[in-house]
Protein backbone atom coordinates (compact mmCIF):
# COMPACT_ATOMS: atom_id res chain seq x y z
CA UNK A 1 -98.20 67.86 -9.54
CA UNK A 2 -98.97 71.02 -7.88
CA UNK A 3 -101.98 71.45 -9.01
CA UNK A 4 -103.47 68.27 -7.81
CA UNK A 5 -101.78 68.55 -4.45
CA UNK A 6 -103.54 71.66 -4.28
CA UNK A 7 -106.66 70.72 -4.50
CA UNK A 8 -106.72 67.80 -1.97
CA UNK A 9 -104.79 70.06 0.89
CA UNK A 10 -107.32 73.41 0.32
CA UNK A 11 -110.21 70.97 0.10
CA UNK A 12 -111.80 71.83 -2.92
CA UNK A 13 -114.77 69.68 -3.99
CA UNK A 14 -114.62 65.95 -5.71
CA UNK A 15 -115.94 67.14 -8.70
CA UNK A 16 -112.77 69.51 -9.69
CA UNK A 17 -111.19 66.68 -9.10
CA UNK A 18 -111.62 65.91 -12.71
CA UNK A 19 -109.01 68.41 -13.76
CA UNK A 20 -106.96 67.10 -11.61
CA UNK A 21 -107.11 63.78 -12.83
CA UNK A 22 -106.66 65.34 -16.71
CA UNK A 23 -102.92 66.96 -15.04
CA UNK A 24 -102.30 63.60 -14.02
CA UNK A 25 -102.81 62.24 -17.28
CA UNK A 26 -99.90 63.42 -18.12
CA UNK A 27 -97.32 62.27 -16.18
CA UNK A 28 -98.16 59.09 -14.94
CA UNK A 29 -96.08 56.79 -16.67
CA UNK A 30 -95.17 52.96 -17.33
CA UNK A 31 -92.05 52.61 -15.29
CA UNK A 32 -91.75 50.04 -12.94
CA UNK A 33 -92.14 52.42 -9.54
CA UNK A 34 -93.39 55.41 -9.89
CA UNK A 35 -92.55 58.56 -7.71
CA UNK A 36 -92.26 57.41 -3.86
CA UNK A 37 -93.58 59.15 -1.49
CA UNK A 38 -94.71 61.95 -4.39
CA UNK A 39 -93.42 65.15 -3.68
CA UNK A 40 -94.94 65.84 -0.16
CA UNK A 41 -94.01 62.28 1.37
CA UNK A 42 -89.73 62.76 0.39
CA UNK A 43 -90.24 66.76 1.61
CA UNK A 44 -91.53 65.68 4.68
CA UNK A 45 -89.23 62.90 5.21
CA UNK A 46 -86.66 65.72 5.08
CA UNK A 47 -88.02 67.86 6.98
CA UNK A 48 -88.22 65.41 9.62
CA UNK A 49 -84.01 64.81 9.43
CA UNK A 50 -83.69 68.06 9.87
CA UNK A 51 -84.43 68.55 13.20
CA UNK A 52 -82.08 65.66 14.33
CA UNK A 53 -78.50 67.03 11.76
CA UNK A 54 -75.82 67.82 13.67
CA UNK A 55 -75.39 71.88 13.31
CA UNK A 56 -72.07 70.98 11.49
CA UNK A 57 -73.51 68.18 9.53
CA UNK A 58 -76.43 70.88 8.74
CA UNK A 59 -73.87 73.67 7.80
CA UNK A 60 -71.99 70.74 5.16
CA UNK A 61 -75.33 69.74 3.58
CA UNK A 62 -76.52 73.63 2.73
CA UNK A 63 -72.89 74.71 1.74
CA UNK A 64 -72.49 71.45 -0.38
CA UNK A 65 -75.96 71.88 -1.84
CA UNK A 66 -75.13 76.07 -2.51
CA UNK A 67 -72.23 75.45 -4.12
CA UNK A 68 -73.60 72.89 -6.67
CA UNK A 69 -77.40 73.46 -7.39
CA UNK A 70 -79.99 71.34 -9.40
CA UNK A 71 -79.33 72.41 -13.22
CA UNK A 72 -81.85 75.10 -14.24
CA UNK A 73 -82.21 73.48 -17.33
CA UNK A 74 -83.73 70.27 -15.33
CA UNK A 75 -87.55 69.90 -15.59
CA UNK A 76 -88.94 69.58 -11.67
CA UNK A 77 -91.67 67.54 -11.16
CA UNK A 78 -91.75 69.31 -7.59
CA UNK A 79 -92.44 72.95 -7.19
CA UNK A 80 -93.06 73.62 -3.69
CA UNK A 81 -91.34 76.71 -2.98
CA UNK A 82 -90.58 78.41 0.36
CA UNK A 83 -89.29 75.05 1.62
CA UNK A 84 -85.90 74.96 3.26
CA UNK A 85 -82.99 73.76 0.17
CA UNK A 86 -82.66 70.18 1.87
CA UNK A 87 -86.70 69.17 1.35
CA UNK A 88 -86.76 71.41 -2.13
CA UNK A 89 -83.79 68.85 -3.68
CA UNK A 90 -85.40 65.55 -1.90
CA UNK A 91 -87.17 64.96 -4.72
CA UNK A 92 -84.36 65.69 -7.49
CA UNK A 93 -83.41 61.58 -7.69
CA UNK A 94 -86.97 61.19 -9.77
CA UNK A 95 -86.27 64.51 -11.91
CA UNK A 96 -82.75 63.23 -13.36
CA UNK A 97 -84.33 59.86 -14.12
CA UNK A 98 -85.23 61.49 -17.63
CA UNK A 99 -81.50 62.39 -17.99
CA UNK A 100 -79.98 59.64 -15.96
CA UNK A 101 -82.70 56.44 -17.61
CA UNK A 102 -80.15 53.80 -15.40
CA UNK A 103 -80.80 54.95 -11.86
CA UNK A 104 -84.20 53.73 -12.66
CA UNK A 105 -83.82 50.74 -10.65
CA UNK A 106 -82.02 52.67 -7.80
CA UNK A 107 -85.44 53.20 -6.69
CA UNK A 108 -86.72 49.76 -5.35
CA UNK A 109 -85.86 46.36 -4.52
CA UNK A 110 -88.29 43.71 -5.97
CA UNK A 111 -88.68 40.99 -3.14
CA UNK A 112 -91.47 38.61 -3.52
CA UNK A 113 -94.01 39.22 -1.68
CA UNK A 114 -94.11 35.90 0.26
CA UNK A 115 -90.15 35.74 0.57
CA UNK A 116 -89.36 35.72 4.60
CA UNK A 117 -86.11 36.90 5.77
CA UNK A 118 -84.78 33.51 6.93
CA UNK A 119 -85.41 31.62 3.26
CA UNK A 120 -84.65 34.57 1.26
CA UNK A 121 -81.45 35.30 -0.14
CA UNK A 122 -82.27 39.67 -1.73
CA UNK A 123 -78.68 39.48 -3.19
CA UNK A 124 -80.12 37.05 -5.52
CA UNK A 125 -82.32 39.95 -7.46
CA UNK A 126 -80.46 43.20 -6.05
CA UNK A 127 -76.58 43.12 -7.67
CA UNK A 128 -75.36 47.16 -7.08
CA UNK A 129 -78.74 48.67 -8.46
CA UNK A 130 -81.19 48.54 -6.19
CA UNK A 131 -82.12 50.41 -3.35
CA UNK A 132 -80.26 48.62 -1.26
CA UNK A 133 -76.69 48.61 -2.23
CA UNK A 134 -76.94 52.63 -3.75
CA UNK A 135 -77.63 53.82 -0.47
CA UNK A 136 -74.11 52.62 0.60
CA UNK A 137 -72.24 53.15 -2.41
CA UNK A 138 -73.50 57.31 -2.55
CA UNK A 139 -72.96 57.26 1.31
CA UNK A 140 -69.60 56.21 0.57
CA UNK A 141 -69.27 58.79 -2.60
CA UNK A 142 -70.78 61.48 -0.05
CA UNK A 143 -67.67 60.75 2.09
CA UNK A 144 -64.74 60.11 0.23
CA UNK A 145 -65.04 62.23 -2.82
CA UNK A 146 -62.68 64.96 -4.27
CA UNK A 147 -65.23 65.74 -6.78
CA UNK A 148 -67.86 68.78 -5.53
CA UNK A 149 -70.72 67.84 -8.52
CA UNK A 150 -70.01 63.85 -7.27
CA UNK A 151 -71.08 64.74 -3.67
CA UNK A 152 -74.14 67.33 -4.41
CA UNK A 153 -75.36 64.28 -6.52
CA UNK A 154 -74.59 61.73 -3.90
CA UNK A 155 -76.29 63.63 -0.84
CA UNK A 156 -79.05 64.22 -3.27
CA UNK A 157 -79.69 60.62 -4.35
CA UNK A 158 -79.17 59.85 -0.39
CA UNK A 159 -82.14 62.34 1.12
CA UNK A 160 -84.37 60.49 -1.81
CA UNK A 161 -83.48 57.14 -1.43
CA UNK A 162 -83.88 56.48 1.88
CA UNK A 163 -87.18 57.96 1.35
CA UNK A 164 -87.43 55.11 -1.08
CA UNK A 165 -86.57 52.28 0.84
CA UNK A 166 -89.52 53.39 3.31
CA UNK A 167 -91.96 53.01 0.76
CA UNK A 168 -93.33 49.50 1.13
CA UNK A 169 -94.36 48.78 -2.19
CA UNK A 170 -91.10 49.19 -3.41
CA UNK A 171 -89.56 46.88 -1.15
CA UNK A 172 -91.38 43.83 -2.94
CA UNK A 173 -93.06 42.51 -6.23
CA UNK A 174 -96.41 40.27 -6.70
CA UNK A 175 -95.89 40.01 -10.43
CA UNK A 176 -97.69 43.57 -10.71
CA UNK A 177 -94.80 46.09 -10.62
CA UNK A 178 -95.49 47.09 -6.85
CA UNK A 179 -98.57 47.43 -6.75
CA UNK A 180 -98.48 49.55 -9.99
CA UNK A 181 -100.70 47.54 -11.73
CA UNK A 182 -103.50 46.81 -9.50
CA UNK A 183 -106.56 49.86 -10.61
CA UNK A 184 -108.33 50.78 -7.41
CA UNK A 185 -111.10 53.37 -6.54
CA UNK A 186 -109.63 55.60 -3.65
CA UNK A 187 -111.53 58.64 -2.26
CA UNK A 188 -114.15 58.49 -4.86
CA UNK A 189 -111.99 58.37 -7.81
CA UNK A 190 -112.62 55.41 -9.81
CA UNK A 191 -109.59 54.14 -11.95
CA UNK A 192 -109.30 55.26 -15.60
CA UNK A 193 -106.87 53.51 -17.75
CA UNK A 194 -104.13 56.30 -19.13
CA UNK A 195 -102.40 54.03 -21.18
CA UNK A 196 -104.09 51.40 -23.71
CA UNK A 197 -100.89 50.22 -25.22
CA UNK A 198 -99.29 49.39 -21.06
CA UNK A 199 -102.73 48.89 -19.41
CA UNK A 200 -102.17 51.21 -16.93
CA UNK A 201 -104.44 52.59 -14.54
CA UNK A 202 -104.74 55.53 -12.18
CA UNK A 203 -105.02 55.50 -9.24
CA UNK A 204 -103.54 52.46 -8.47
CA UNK A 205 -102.23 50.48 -5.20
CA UNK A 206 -98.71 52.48 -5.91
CA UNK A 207 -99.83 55.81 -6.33
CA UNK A 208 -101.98 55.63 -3.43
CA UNK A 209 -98.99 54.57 -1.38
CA UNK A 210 -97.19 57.03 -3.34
CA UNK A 211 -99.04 60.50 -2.65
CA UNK A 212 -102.48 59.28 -2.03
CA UNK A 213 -102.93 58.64 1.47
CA UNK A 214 -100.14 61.20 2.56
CA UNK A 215 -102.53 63.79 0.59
CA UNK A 216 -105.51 62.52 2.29
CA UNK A 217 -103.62 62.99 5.94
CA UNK A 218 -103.00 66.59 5.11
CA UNK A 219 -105.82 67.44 4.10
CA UNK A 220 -107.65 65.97 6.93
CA UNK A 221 -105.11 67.68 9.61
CA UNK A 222 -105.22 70.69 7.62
CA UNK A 223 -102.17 71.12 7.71
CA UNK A 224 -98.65 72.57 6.07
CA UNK A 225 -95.60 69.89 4.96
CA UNK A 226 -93.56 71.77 7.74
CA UNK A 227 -97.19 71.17 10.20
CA UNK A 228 -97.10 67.56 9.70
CA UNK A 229 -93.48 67.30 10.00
CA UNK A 230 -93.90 68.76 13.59
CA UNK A 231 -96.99 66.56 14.10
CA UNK A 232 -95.46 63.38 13.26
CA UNK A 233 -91.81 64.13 14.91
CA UNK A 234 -94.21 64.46 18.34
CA UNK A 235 -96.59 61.58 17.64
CA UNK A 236 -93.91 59.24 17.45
CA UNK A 237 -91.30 60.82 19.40
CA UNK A 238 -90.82 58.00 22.22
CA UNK A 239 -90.46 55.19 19.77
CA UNK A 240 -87.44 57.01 17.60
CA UNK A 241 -84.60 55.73 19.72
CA UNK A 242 -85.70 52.16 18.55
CA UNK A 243 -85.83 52.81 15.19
CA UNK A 244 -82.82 54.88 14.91
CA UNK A 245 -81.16 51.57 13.91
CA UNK A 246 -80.00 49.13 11.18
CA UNK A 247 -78.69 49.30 8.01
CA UNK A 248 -80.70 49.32 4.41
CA UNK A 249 -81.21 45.52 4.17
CA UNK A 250 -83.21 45.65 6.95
CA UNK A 251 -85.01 48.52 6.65
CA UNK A 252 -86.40 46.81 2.90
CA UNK A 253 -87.65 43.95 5.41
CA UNK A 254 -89.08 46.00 7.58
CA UNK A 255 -90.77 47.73 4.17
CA UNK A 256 -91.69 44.32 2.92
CA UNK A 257 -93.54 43.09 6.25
CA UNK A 258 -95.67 46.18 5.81
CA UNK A 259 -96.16 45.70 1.96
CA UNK A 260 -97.32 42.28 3.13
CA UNK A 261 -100.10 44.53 5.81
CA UNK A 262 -100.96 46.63 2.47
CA UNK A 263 -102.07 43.67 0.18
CA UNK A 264 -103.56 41.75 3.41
CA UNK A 265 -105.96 44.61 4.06
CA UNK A 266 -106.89 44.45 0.37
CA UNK A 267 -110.82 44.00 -0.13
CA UNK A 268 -109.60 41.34 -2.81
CA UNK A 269 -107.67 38.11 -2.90
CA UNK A 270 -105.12 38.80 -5.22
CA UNK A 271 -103.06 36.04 -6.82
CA UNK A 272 -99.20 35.44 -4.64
CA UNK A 273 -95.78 35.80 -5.95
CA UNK A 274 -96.57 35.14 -9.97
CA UNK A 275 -92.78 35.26 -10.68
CA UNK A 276 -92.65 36.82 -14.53
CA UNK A 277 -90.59 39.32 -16.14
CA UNK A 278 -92.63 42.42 -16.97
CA UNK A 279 -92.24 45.06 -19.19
CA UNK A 280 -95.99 46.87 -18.64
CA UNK A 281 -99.04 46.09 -16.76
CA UNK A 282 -100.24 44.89 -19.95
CA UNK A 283 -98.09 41.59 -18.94
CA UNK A 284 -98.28 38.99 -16.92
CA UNK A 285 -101.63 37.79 -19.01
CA UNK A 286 -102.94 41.45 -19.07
CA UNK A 287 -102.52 41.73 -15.12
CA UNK A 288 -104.10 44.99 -14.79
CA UNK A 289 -107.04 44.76 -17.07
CA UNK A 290 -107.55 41.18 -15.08
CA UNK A 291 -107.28 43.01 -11.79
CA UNK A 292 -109.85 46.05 -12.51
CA UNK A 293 -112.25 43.49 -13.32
CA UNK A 294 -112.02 43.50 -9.42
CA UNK A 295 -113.48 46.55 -8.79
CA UNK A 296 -111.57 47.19 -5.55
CA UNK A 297 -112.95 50.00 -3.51
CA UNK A 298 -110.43 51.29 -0.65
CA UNK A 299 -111.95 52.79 1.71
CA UNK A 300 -112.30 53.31 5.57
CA UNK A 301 -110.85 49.57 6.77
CA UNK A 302 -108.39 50.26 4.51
CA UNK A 303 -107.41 53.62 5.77
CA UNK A 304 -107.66 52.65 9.08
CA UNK A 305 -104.92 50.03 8.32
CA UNK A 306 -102.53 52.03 5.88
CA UNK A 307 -102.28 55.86 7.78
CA UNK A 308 -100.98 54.38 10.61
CA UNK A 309 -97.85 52.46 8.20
CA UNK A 310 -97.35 55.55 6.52
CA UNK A 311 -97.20 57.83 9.47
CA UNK A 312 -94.74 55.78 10.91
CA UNK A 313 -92.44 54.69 7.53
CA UNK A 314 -92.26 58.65 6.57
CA UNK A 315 -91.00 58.96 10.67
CA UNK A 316 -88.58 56.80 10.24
CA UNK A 317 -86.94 57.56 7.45
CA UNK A 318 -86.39 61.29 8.21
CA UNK A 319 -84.85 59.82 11.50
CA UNK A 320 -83.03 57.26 9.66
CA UNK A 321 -81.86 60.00 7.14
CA UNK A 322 -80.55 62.21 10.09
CA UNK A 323 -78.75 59.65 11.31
CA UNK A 324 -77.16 58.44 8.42
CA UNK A 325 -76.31 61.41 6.92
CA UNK A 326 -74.56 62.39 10.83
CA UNK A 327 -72.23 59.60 10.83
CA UNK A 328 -71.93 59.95 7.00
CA UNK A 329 -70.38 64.00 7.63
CA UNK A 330 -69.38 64.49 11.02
CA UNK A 331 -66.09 65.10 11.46
């Protein structure tokens, strides 16, 4: 929310904190994945494929976007104004969700978290509705369609989902829906459980991969969305001609090996690849409330490992974006 994201950037104090934790209360929720990236992480993802659009492919993407806006009757999760219309709509994909309940599992692939590339077969779990195979099938609609609404919808599940599939913890599964259910203390704030009936928890290992850590980055640059954009676009300028490659499949690898980095760096030996269905964190023999028994505590070593995998994820998949979206438009 706003409000939260406000009070980590203009560094106001831990202890009004607490009403940002009460706005949170609201809107966390028991889904599998929660928001990737929150809003700043898919704003700054495209802000970053902006720079590298073709000025035709740029022209396309505002007129298509014009012509058939988000409906004002749609409740945003995502109110940063002032943003250009690309970044403002990257984070539509988790708005519709409440209209559009089956592009729920768009969001993520679930690969177990000890599954390699060369024993692992991801068509086994990911059958046209993961991450995956939509990022084709709306690259295709983005191309071919007749239909004006299909293709506004198509380049807006595209700037999101490639967000998405730069995530790491929602390119794999440990039997605690991505990290979702897994209660840790992160910059002070010690996790509360929001939901008795699920078991969940906040913050947890998701959210902090979600808007956690990019929050903490901002507020330690000081800087603005369209700041950090600039700052990471330099930082990692020499290595973008390397990862301006691949298709999704191996971009969720690439997510996975670094989801693998995230639970390594854990202070906690968590339990590998329990392999259950699960409906809340109140499954998998009450995973969560087993796991905050843990007390886990993530702090500098932690940091130290994770900023550097975010910096570079968000980088890539702004490049990636810019790059798809080129060869997805030009003409």
């Amino acid at each position: 929310m706003a409000l939260c994201r406000g009070y980590r950037i203009l560094h106001i104090m831990t202890s009004k904190r607490v009403l940002c934790s009460l706005a949170l209360f609201l809107t966390v929720t028991a889904s599998v994945h929660a928001r990737a990236w929150g809003c700043e992480g898919h704003e700054i993802v495209a802000l970053i494929a902006m720079k590298y659009l073709q000025p035709q492919v740029a022209n396309q993407i505002n007129a298509i976007l014009l012509a058939n806006p988000v409906s004002p009757t749609l409740r945003r999760y995502c109110r940063n104004s002032g943003l250009p219309l690309m970044a403002e709509v990257a984070t539509w994909a988790d708005d519709v969700r409440s209209e559009q309940p089956g592009t729920g599992p768009n969001h993520y692939v679930n690969i177990p978290l000890s599954a390699t590339r060369e024993k692992y077969d991801v068509s086994q779990i990911c059958q046209q509705s993961c991450v995956i195979e939509v990022i084709g099938k709306f690259s295709q609609q983005l191309r071919t369609s007749s239909d004006p609404n299909v293709r506004a919808d198509a380049l807006r599940f595209l700037i999101h989902f490639v967000g998405d599939i730069h995530q790491p913890l929602h390119d794999e599964n440990n039997g605690d829906q991505g990290g979702n259910c897994i209660p840790v203390e992160y910059e002070e704030e010690v996790p509360r459980l929001t939901s008795p009936q699920h078991e969940d928890y906040f913050p947890n290992l998701h959210s902090i991969w979600d808007s956690g850590m990019i929050e903490t980055l901002l507020a330690r640059h000081d800087m603005t969305l369209e700041e950090f954009a600039d700052f990471l676009d330099g930082r990692y300028r020499r290595r973008q001609q390397r990862w301006n490659s691949g298709q999704p499949i191996d971009w969720a690898w690439e997510g996975h090996d670094a989801a693998v980095t995230a639970y390594r760096a854990l202070p906690a030996n968590l339990p590998r690849d329990q392999s259950v269905q699960m409906a809340s964190c109140a499954d998998n023999n009450h995973i969560a409330n087993r796991l905050a028994e843990l007390h886990i505590v993530l702090g500098e070593h932690y940091e130290n490992v994770s900023h550097p995998i975010v910096e570079e994820q968000l980088t890539k998949a702004g490049i990636r974006l810019a790059a798809l979206l080129n060869s997805t438009l030009a003409k």
